[in-house]
Structures are given as structure tokens and as C-alpha cells.
Protein backbone atom coordinates (compact mmCIF):
# COMPACT_ATOMS: atom_id res chain seq x y z
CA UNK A 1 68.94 130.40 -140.60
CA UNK A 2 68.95 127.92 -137.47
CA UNK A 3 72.61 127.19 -136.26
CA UNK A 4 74.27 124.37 -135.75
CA UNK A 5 75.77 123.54 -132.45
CA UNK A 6 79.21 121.91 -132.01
CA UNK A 7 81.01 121.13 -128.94
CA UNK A 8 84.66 120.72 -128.88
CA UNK A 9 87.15 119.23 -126.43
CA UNK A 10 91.06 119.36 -126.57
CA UNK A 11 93.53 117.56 -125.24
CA UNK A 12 96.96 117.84 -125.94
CA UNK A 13 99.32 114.16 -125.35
CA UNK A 14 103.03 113.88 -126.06
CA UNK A 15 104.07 115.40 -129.87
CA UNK A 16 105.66 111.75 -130.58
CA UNK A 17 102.32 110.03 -129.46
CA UNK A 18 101.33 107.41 -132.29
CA UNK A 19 98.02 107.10 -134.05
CA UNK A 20 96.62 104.71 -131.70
CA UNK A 21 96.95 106.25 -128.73
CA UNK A 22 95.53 109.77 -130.41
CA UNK A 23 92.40 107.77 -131.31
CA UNK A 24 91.85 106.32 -128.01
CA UNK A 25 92.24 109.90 -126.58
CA UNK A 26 89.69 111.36 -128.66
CA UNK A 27 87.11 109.19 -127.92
CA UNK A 28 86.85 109.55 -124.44
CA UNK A 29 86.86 113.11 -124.87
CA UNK A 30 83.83 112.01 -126.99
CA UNK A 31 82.80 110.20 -124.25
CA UNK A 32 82.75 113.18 -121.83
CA UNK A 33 81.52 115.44 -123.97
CA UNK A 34 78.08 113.21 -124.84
CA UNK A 35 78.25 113.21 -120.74
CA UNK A 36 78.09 117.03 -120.44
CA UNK A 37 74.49 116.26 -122.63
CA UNK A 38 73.13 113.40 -120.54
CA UNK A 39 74.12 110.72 -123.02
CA UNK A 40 75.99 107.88 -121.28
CA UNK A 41 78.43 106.57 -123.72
CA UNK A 42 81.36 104.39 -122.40
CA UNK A 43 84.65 104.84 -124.20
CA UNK A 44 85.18 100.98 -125.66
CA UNK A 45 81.91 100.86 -127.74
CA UNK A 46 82.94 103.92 -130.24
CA UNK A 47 83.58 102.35 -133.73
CA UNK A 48 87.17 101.36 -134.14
CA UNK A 49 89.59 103.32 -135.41
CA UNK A 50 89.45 103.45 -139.51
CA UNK A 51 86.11 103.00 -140.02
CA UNK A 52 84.64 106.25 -140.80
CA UNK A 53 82.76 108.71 -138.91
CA UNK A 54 83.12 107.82 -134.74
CA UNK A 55 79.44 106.32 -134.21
CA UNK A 56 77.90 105.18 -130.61
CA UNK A 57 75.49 103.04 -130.09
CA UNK A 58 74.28 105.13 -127.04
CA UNK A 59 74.64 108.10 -128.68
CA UNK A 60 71.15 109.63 -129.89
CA UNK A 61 69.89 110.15 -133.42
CA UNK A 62 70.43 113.53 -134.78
CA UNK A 63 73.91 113.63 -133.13
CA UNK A 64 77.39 113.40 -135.18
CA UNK A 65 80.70 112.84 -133.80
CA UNK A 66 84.09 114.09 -134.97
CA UNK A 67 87.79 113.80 -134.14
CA UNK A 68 91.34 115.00 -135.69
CA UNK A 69 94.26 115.17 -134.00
CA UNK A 70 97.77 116.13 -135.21
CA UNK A 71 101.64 115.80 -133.07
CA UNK A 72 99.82 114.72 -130.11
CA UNK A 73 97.37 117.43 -130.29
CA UNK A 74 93.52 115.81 -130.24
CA UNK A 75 90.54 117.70 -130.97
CA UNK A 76 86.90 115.67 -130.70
CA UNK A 77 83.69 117.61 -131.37
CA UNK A 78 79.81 116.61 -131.10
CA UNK A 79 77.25 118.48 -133.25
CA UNK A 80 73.72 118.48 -133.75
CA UNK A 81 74.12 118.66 -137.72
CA UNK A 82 76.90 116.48 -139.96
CA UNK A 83 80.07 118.39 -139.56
CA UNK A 84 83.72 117.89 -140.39
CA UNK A 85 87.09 119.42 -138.50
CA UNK A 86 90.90 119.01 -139.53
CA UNK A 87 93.98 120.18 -137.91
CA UNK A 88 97.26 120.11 -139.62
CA UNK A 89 100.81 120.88 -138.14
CA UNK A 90 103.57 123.25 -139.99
CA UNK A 91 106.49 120.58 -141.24
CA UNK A 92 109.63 121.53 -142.38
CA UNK A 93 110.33 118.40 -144.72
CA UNK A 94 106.62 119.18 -146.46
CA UNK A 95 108.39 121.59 -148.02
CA UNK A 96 110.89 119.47 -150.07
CA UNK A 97 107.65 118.00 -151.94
CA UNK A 98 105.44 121.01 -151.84
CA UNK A 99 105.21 121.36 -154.96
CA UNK A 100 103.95 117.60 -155.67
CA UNK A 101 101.63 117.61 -152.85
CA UNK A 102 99.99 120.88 -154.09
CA UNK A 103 99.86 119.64 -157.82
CA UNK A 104 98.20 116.45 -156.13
CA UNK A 105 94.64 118.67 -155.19
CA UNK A 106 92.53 117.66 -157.82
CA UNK A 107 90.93 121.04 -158.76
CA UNK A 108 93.23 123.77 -161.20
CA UNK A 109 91.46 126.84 -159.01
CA UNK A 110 92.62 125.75 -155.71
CA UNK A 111 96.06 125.01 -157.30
CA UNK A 112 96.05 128.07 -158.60
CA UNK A 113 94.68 129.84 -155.44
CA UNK A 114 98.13 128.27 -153.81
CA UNK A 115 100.78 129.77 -156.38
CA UNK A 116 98.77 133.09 -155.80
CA UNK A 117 99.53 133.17 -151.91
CA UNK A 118 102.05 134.81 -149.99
CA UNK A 119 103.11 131.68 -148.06
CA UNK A 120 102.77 128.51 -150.04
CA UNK A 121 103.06 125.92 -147.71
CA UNK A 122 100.71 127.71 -145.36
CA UNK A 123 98.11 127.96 -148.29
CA UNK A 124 98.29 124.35 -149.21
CA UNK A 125 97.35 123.60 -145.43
CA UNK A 126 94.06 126.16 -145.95
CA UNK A 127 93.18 123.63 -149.17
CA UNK A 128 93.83 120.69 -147.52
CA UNK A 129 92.43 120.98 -143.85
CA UNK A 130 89.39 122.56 -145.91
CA UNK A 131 88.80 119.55 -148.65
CA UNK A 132 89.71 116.92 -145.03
CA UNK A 133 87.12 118.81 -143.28
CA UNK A 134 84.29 118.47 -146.20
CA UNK A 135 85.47 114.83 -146.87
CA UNK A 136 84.30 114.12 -142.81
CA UNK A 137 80.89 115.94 -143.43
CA UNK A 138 80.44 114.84 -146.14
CA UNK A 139 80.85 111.11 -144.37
CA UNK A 140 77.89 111.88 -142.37
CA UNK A 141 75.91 112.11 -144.93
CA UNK A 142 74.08 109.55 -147.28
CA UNK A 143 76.10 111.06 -149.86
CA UNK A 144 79.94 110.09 -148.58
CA UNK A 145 83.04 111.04 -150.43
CA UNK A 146 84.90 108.30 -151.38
CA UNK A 147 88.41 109.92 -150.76
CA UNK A 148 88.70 113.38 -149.91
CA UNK A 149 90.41 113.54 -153.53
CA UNK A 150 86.85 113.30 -154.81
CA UNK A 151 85.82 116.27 -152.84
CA UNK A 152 84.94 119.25 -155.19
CA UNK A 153 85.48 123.00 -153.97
CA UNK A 154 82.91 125.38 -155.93
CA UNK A 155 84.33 128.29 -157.42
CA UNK A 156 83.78 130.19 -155.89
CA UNK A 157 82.73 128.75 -152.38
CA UNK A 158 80.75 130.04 -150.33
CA UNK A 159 80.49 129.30 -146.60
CA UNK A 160 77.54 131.71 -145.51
CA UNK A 161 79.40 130.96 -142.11
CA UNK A 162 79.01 127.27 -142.35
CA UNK A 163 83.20 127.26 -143.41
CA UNK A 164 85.69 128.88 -140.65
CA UNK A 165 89.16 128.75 -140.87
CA UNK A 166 92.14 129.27 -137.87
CA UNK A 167 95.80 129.41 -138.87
CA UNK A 168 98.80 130.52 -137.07
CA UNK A 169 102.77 129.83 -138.13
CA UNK A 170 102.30 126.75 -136.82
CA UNK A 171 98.64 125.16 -136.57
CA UNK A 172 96.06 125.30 -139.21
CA UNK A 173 92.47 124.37 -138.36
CA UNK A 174 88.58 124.20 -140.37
CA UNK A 175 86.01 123.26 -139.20
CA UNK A 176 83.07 122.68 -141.79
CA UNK A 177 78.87 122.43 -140.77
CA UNK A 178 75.79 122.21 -142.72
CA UNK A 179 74.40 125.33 -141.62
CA UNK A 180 76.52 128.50 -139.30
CA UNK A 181 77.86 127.09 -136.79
CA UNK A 182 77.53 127.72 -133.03
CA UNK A 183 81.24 126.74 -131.24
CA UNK A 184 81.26 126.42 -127.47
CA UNK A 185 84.95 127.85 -127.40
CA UNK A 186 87.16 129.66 -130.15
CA UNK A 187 89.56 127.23 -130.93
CA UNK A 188 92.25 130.77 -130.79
CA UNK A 189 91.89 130.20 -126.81
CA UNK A 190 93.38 126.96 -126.95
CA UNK A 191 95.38 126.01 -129.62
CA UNK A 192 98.69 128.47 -129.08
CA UNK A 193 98.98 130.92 -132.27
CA UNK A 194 96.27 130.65 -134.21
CA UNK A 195 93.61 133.55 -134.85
CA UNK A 196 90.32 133.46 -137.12
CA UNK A 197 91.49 133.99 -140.92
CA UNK A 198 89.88 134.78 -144.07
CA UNK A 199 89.77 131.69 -146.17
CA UNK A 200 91.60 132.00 -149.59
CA UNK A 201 88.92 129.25 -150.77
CA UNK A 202 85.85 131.60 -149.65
CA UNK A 203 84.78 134.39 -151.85
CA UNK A 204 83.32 136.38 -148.97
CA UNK A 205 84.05 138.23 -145.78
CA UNK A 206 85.55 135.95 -142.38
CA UNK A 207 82.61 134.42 -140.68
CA UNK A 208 83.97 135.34 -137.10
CA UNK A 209 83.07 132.33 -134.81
CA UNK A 210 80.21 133.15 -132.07
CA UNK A 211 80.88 131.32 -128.62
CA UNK A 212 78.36 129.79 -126.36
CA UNK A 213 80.18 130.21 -123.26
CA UNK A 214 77.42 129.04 -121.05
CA UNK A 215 78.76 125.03 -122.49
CA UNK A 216 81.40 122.85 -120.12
CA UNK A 217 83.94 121.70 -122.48
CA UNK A 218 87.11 120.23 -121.10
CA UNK A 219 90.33 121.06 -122.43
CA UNK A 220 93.31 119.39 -120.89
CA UNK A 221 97.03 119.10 -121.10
């Protein structure tokens, strides 16, 4: 099976940094990274902020954009396939209302999956960075989600290395493609932490990530 390239670029911006700013940040890292391919794509005509998938008018057919970011922490990706990618941050006060954000996931396996787990908290964070990231791929396609609460995990899922999943005490990160994807860095070198981790969602082996090292991505601080 062919694989699907993505190309990621971090940046990392004050913890207290607002939405706004986050968004800006990740689309000029968009904006460098479809300059690393020969694309010219200046940073004020992404789509706004809230409007679905990051699209460029300069940006070629056949390429899809991504972003998440998280406590100042900004991730943008460009792939050659629809994709998805969500990063969420360890928070004390989540767990006060754990319990009502986990009964919130609309599926009975995956809430069950959660009560199963060692960790709780860190489980929920596996569901939800995994239903975020299918919610985004699935927003590149002419079949969008409406919410990511209408996102639908099979049971059981399987990735087939199209799903991978980093999580540390702090950080949790997935990353979801259409076919195995093809990363130009492990996220593990750059995000403090975090190592690749078997899925509790996935009903098969860790799909260990396979870096193209040979691809400029800039990460900056």
C-alpha cells in the first residue's frame, strides 16, 4: 500500500498565548512548510480561523493542510492525502468533571475502553485526540463530520498504520491518514515526554512511525 506523506512543523509560543495568536502561528508554519515544496503561499490568504480545514488558494490540488495547537504549543502539517492531527495537554481541573466528559463520548465501547484503563484521564485524552483527529480527516473529505460527536470508532478499529498515537504524562498526540503514513520527524523528538504508544482504541500491534529524514521541517521555540 502507497504511503501517505505528511510534513509537520512545531513551534512552541507562550503557554498563556490565546487562540488567535495560535492560529496565526500555525499558518505561517503552513506557509513555510508549502515553501520547503515550491508552493508560494503568503500567510494572510489561509482561510480564517473557524472555518474548517486551513485551505490556500495557492496551494495545489491533491494537497491538505492541518493545524492543532494546545498551551501555546502549535503543530501545522501538509499531506498529500486528507489527514487529521490533535494535541491535548494534561489538566488538573479536567479531572473534577472526568467523569462527565468521558460519559459525553458518544460510543458505550470507548466509554468502556476508559473505565478499563489504568489512568483514566490519560485514556479519555487517547479517545478524544483520536475521535478530534478523524473529525479533521474526515473534513477533508466530501463526506465531513458534522461535530466530532458524530464521529463513529469501529469496534474494533483498525489503523493498518494509518492511526498513531504519542502520549507522555503530559502531552497526548494522533495523528490520523487515509493510508500509512510517512512523518518527516517523530513527533517524540520534539514534543518533551511523549513516546509512540499502543492505542487502547486499536485492536492491533503499535504502528511505529517511519521518518523521512531527508525533509526540512522547522521546529522553533
Amino acid at each position: 500500500m502507497a504511503r501517505q506523506q505528511v510534513l509537520l512543523a512545531v513551534s512552541e509560543l507562550p503557554a498563556a498565548s490565546g487562540g488567535a495568536a495560535c492560529s496565526r502561528e500555525a499558518r505561517r508554519l503552513l506557509s513555510q512548510l508549502a515553501a520547503a515544496q515550491g508552493y508560494i503561499c503568503p500567510e494572510a490568504d489561509w482561510s480564517p480561523r473557524g472555518s474548517g480545514p486551513p485551505t490556500h488558494p495557492c496551494l495545489p490540488s491533491g494537497w491538505f493542510a492541518g493545524i492543532t495547537h494546545k498551551r501555546g504549543m502549535v503543530i501545522a502539517g501538509l499531506s498529500d492525502g486528507p489527514w487529521g492531527i490533535d494535541l491535548e495537554c494534561f489538566t488538573p481541573r479536567h479531572a473534577l468533571r472526568l467523569e462527565g466528559l468521558i460519559e459525553s463520548l458518544p460510543e458505550p465501547h470507548v466509554r468502556k475502553t476508559i473505565h478499563e484503563a489504568g489512568s483514566l484521564q490519560l485514556a479519555f485524552y487517547q479517545a478524544w485526540t483520536l475521535y478530534e483527529a478523524l473529525f479533521k480527516l474526515a473534513g477533508h473529505t466530501d463526506r465531513p463530520a458534522l461535530s466530532v460527536f458524530d464521529v463513529r470508532l469501529p469496534d474494533p478499529l483498525k489503523s493498518e498504520g494509518t492511526i498513531w498515537v504519542w502520549q507522555g504524562q503530559e502531552w497526548t498526540l494522533t495523528l490520523a491518514g487515509e493510508a500509512p503514513v510517512l512523518l518527516n520527524i517523530d513527533p517524540a523528538s520534539i514534543l518533551r515526554g511523549i513516546a509512540p504508544v499502543a492505542s487502547l482504541f486499536l485492536k492491533e500491534a503499535a504502528y511505529q512511525p517511519i521518518a523521512d529524514h531527508q525533509i526540512s521541517c522547522p521546529v522553533e521555540q
